[in-house]
Structure formats: C-alpha cells, structure tokens
N, C-alpha and C. Protein backbone atom coordinates (compact mmCIF):
# COMPACT_ATOMS: atom_id res chain seq x y z
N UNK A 1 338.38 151.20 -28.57
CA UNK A 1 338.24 150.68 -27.22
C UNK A 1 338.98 151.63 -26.28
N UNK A 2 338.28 152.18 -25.54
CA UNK A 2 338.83 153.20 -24.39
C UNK A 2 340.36 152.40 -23.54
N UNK A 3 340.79 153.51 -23.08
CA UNK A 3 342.06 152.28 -22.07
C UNK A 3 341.15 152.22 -21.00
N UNK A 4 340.55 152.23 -20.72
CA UNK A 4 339.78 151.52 -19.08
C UNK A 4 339.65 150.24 -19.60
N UNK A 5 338.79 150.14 -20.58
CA UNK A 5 338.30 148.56 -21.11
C UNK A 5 339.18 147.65 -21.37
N UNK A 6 340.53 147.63 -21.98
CA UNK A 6 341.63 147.62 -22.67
C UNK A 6 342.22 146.82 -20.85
N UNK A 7 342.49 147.78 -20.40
CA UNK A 7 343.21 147.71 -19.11
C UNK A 7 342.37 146.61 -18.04
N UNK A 8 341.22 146.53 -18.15
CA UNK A 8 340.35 145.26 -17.76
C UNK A 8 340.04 144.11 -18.26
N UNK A 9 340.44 144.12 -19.73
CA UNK A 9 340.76 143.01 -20.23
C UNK A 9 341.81 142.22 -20.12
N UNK A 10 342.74 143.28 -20.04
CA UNK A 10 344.35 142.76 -19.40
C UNK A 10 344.36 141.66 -17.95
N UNK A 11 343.90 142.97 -17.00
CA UNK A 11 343.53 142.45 -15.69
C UNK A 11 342.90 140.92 -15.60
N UNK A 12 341.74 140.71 -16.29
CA UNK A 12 340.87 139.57 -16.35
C UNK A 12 341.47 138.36 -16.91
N UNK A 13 342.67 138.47 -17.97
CA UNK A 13 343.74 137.39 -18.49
C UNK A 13 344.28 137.46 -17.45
N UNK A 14 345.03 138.24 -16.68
CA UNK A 14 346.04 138.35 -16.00
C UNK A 14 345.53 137.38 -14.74
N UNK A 15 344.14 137.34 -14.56
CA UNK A 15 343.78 136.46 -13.32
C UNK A 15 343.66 135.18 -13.68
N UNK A 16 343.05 135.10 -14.78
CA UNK A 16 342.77 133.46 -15.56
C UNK A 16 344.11 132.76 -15.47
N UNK A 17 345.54 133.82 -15.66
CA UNK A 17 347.05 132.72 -16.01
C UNK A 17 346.91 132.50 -14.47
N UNK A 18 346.58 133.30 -13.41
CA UNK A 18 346.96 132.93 -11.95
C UNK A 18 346.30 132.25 -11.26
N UNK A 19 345.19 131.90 -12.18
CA UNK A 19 344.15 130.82 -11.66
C UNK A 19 344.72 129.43 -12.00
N UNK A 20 345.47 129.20 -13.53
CA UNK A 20 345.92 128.04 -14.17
C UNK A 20 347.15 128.08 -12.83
N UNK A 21 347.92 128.77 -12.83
CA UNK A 21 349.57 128.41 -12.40
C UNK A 21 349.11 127.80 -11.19
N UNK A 22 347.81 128.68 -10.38
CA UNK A 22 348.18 127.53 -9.07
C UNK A 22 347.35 126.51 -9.21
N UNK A 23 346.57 126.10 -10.00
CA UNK A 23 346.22 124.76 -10.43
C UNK A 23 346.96 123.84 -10.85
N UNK A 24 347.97 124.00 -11.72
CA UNK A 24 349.43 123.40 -12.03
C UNK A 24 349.59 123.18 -10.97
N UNK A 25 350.12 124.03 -10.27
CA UNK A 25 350.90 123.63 -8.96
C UNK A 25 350.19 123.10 -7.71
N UNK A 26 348.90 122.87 -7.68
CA UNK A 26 348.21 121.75 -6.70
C UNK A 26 348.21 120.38 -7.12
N UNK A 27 349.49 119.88 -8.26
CA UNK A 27 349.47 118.96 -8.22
C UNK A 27 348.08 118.03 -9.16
N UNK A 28 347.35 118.75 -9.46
CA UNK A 28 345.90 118.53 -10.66
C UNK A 28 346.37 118.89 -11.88
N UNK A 29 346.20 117.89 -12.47
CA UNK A 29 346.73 117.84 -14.39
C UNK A 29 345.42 117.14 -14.81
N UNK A 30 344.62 117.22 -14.22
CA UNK A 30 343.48 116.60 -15.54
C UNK A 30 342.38 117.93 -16.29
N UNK A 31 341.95 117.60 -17.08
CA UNK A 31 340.91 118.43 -17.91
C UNK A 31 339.91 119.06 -16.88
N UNK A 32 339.30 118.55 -16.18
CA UNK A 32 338.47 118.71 -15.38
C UNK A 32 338.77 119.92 -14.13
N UNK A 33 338.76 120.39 -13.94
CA UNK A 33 339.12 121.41 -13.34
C UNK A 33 338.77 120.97 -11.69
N UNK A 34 337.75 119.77 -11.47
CA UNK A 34 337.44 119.40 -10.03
C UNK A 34 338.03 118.28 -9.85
N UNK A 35 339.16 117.67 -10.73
CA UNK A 35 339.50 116.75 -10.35
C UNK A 35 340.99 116.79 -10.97
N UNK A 36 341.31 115.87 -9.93
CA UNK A 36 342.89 115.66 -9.81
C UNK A 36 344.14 114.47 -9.10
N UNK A 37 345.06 114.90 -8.78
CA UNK A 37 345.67 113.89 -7.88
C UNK A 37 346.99 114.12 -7.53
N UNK A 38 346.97 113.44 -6.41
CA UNK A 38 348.77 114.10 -5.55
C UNK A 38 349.44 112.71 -5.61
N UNK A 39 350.01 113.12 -6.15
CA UNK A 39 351.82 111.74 -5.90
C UNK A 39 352.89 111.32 -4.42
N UNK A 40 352.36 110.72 -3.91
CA UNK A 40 353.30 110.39 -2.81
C UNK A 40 354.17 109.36 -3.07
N UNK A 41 355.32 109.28 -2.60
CA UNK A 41 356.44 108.52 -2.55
C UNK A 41 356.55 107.77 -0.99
N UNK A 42 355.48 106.57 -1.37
CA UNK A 42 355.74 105.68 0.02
C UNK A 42 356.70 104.57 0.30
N UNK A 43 357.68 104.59 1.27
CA UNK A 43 358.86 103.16 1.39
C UNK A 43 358.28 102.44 3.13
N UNK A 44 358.70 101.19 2.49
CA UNK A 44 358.79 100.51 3.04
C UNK A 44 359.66 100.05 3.56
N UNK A 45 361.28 100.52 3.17
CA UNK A 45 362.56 101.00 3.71
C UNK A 45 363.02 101.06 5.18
N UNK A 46 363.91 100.81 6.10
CA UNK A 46 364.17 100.83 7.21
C UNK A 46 364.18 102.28 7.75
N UNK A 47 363.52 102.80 8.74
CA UNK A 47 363.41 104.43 9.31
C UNK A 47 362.81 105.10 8.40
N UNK A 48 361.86 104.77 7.16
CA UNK A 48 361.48 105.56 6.34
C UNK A 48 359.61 105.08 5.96
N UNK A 49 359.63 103.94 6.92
CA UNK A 49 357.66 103.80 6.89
C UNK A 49 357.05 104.94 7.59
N UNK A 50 355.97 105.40 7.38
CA UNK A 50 355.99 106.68 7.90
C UNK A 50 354.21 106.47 7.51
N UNK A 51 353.29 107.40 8.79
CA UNK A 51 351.67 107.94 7.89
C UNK A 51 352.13 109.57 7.62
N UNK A 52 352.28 109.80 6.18
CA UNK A 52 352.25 110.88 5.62
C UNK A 52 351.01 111.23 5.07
N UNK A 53 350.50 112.68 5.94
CA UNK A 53 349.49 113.71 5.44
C UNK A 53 349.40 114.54 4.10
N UNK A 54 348.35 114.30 3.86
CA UNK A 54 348.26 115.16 2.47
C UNK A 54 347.94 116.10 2.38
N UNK A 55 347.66 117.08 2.50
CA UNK A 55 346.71 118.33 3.14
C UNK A 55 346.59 118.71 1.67
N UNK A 56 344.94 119.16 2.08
CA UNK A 56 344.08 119.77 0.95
C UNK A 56 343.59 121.24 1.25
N UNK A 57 343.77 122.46 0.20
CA UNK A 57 343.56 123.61 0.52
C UNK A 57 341.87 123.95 0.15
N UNK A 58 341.00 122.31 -0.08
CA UNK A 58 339.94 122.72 -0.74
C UNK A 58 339.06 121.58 0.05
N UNK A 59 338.14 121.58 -0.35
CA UNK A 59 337.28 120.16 0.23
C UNK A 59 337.36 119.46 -0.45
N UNK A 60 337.58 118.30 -0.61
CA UNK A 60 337.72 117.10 -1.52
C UNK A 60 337.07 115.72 -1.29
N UNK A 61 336.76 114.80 -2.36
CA UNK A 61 336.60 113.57 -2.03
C UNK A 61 337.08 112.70 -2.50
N UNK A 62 338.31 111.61 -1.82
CA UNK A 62 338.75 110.58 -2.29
C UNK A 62 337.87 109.63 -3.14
N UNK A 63 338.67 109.60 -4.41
CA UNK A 63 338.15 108.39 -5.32
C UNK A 63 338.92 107.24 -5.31
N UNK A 64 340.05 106.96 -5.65
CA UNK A 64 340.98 106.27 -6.13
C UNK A 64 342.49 106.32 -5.62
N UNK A 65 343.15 104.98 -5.21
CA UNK A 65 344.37 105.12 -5.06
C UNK A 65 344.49 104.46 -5.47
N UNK A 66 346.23 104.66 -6.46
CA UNK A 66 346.85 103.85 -7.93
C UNK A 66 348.27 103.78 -6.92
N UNK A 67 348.64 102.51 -7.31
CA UNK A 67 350.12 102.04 -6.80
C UNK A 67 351.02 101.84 -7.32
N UNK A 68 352.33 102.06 -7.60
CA UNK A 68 352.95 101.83 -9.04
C UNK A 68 354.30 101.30 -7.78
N UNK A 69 355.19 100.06 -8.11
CA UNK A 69 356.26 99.78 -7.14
C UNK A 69 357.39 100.67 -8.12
N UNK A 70 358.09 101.15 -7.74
CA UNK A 70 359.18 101.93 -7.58
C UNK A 70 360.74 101.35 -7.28
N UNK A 71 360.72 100.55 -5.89
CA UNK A 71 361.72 99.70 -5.46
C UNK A 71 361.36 98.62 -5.37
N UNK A 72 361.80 97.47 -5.81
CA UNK A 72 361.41 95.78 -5.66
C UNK A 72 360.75 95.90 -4.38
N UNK A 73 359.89 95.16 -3.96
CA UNK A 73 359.15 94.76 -2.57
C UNK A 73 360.34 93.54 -2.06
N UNK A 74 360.61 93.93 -1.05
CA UNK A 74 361.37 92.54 -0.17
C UNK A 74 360.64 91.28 -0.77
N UNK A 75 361.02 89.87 -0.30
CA UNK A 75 360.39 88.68 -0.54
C UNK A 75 360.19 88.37 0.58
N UNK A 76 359.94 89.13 1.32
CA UNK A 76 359.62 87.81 3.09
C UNK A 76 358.00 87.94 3.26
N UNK A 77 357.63 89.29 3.14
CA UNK A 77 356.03 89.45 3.50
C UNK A 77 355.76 90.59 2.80
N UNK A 78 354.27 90.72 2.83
CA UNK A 78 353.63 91.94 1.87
C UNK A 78 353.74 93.32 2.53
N UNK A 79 353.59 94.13 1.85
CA UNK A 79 353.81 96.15 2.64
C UNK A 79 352.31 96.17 2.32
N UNK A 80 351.55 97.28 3.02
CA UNK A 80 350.12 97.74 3.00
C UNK A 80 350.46 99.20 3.18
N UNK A 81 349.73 99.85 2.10
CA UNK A 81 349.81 101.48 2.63
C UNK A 81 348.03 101.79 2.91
N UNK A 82 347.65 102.38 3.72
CA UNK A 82 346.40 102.67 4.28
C UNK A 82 346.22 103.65 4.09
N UNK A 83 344.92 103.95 3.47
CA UNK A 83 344.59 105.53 3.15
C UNK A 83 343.88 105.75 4.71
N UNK A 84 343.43 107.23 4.85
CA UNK A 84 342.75 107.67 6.00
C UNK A 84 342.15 108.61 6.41
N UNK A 85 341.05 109.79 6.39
CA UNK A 85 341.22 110.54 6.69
C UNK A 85 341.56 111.04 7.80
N UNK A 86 340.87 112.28 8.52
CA UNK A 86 341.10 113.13 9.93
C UNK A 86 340.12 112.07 10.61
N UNK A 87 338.96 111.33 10.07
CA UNK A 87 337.63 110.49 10.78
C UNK A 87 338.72 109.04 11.26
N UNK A 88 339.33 108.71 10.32
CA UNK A 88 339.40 107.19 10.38
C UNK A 88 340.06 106.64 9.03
N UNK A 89 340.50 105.32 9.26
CA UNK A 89 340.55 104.53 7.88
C UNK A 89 339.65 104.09 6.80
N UNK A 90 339.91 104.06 5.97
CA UNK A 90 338.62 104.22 4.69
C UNK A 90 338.68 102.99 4.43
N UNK A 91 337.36 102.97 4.37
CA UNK A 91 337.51 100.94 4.11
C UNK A 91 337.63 100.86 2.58
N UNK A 92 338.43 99.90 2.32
CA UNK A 92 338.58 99.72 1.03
C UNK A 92 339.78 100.52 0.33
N UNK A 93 340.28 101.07 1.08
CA UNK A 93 341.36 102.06 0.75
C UNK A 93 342.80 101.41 1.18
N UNK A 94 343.01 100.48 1.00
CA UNK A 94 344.65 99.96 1.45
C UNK A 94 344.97 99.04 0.26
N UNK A 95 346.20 99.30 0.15
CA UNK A 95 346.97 98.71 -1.51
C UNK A 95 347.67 97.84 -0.40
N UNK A 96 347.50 96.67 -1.48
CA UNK A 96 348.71 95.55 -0.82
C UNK A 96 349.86 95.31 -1.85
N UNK A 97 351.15 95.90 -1.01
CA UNK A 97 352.12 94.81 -1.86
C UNK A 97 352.10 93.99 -2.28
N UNK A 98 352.44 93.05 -3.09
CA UNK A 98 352.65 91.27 -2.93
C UNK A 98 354.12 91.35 -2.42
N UNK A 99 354.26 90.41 -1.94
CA UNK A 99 356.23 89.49 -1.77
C UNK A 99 356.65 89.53 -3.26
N UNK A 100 357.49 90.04 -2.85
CA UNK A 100 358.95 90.47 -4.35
C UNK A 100 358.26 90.92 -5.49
N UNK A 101 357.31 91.60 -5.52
CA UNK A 101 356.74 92.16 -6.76
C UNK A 101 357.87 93.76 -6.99
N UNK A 102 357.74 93.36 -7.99
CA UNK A 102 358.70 93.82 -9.06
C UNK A 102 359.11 95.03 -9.81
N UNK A 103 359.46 95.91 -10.11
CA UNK A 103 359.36 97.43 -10.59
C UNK A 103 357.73 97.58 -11.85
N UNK A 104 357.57 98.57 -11.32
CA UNK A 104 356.31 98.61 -12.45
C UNK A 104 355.18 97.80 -12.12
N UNK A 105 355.03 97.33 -10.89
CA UNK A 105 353.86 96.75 -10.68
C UNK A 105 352.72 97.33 -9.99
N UNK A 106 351.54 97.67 -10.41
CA UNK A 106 350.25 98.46 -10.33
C UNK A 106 349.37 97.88 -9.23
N UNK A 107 348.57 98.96 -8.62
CA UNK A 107 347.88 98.22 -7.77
C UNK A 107 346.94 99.49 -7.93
N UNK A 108 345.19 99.28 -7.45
CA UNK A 108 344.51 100.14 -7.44
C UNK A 108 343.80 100.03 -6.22
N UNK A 109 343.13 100.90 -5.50
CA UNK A 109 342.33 100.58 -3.92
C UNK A 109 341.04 101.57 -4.35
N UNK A 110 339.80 101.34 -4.52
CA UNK A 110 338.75 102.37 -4.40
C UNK A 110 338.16 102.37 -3.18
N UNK A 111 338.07 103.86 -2.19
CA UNK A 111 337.94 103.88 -0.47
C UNK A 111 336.81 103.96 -0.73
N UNK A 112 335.79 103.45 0.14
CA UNK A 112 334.18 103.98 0.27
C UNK A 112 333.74 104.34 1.60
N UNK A 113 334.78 104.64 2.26
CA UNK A 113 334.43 105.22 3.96
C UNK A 113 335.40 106.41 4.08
N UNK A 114 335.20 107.17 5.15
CA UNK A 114 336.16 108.45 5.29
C UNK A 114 336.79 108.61 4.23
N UNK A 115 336.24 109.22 3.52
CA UNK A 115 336.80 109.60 1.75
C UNK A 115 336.55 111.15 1.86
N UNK A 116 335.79 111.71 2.38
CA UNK A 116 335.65 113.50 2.68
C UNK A 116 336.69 113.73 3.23
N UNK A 117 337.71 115.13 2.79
CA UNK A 117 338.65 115.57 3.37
C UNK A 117 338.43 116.93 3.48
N UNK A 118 338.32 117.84 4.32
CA UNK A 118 337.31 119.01 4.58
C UNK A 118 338.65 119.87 4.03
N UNK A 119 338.24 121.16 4.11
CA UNK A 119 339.80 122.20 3.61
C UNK A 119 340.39 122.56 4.66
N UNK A 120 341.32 122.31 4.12
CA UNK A 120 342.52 122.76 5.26
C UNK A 120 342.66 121.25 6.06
N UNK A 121 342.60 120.23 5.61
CA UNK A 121 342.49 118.81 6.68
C UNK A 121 343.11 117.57 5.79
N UNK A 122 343.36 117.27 5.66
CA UNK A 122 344.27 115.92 4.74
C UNK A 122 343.68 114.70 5.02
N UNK A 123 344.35 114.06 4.21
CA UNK A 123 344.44 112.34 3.88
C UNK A 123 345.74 111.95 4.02
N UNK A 124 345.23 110.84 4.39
CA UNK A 124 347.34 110.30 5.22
C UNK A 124 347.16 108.92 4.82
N UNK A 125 348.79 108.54 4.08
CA UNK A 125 348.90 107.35 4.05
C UNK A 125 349.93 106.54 4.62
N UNK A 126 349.85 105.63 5.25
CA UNK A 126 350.37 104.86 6.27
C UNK A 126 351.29 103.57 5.34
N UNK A 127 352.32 103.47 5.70
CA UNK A 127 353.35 102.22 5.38
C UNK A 127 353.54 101.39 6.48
N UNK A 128 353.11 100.24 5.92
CA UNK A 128 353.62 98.89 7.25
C UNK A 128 354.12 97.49 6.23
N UNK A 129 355.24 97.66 6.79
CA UNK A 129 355.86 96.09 6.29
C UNK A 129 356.73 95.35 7.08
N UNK A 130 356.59 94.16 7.89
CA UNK A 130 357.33 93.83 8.84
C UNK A 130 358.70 93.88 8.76
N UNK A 131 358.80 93.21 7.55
CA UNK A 131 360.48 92.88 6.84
C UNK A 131 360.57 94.14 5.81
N UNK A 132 361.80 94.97 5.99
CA UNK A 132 361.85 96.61 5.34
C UNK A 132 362.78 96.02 3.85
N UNK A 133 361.88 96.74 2.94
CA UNK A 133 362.04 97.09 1.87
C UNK A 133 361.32 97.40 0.43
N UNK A 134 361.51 98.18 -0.26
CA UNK A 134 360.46 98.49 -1.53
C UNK A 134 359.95 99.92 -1.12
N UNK A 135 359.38 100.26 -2.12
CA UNK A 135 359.12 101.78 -2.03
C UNK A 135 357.70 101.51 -3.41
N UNK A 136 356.74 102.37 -3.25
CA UNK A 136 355.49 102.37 -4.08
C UNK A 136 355.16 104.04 -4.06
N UNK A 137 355.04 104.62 -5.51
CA UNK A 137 354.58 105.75 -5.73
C UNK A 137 353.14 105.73 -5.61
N UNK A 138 352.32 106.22 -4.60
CA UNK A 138 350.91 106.51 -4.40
C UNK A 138 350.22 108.04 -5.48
N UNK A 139 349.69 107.43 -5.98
CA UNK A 139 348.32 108.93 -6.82
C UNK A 139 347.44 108.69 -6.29
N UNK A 140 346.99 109.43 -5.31
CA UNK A 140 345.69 109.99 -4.73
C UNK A 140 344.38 110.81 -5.46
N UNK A 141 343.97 110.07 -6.25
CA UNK A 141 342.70 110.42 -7.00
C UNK A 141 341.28 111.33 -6.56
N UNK A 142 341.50 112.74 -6.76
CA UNK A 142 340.22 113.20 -5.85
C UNK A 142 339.18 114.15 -6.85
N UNK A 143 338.21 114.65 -6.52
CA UNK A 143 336.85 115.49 -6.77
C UNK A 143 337.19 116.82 -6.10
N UNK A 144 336.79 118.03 -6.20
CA UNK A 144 336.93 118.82 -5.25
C UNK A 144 335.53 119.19 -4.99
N UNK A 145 335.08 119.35 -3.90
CA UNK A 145 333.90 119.46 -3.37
C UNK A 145 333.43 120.83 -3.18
C-alpha cells in the first residue's frame, strides 16, 4: 500500500472519531444517529422558574418530553413546564407536576404542534408554579431533520 493511500485512510478514521466526539457531545446517546435528547434541569424554586432555550445546531423535530422529579414538588399546587418552539406552544407538550409528588416521579408529554425546530433556533421550556418549590429533570426527545 503506497503512503498516499495509507495516509488517507488515516485521514478518513481521523474524521469518523470527529464525527462521533461531537455527537457525544450534542448531548445524543442513542444508536440512531438522527435521534437523540437534551437534559434540562427545570425548578420550580424561588428566582429560579425560568423559559430556558434549547438551541439546536441542526433541524430537528420534537417527539417526546420525559419528566423525572429531582426535588419533592411543594404540596400547595401543581408546577407545569411548557415546551415551545420559536412558532408557539406545542399542544400537548406540557408536563404537570402533581402536589408533593415525590423524588423519582415520571411524567411523559408527546407535543403535536410547533414541534419543528429549524437550525440554529431552539425549543424552550417554561416553569410555572405559584407556590415555589421542586425541581424536574426534562429529556427532550428529538429526530434530526
């Protein structure tokens, strides 16, 4: 094998590891190479409800949001986090707390409206709870388009 060939074979691994690393690092761990998901850390906490953007470096389409509680939910009233894109709120896309639900408690939302997130444009999720407290880890389930 000549070194030109040799030296292009190198090159061609050498792009495949730099294709994986920043796939790792967008936050996508599944098999599928078009699909994936981002972890947000939403509270319901005093000065810390917040609509946090997700920004996508690709086009994507929301499938799924998974809720996992993190910090006990207060007992006075329920928290809602709202998915959304750049269009609007996605119907079908808001996880409800319950009152005092408990560490480890799951929730799932499948959006069927403003679910396209173009590249370079995000998905934002919104915390509202009248009475502050609890915190819910959000996975944002997407396709890349």
């Amino acid at each position: 094998m000549a070194d030109f060939e040799q030296l292009n074979i190198e090159s061609r691994i050498f792009a495949l590891e730099q294709k994986l690393r920043r796939h790792r690092h967008t936050g996508t761990e599944t098999e599928k190479l078009g699909e994936g998901s981002r972890d947000v850390l939403m509270s319901f906490e005093t000065g810390e409800q917040t609509a946090t953007k997700i920004y996508f470096p690709f086009k994507v389409q929301i499938i799924k949001l998974r809720g996992i509680v993190m910090l006990a939910i207060a007992g006075t009233d329920t928290g809602t986090i709202t998915g959304a894109n750049a269009d609007g709120n996605s119907t079908g896309g808001v996880i409800t707390a319950a009152i005092s639900a408990a560490l480890n408690t799951e929730y799932t939302a499948s959006p069927t409206s403003n679910v396209i997130v173009e590249a370079g444009s995000f998905y934002k999720l919104t915390s509202a709870k009248t009475t502050a407290g609890g915190r819910v880890l959000v996975s944002i389930e997407f396709e890349r388009r």
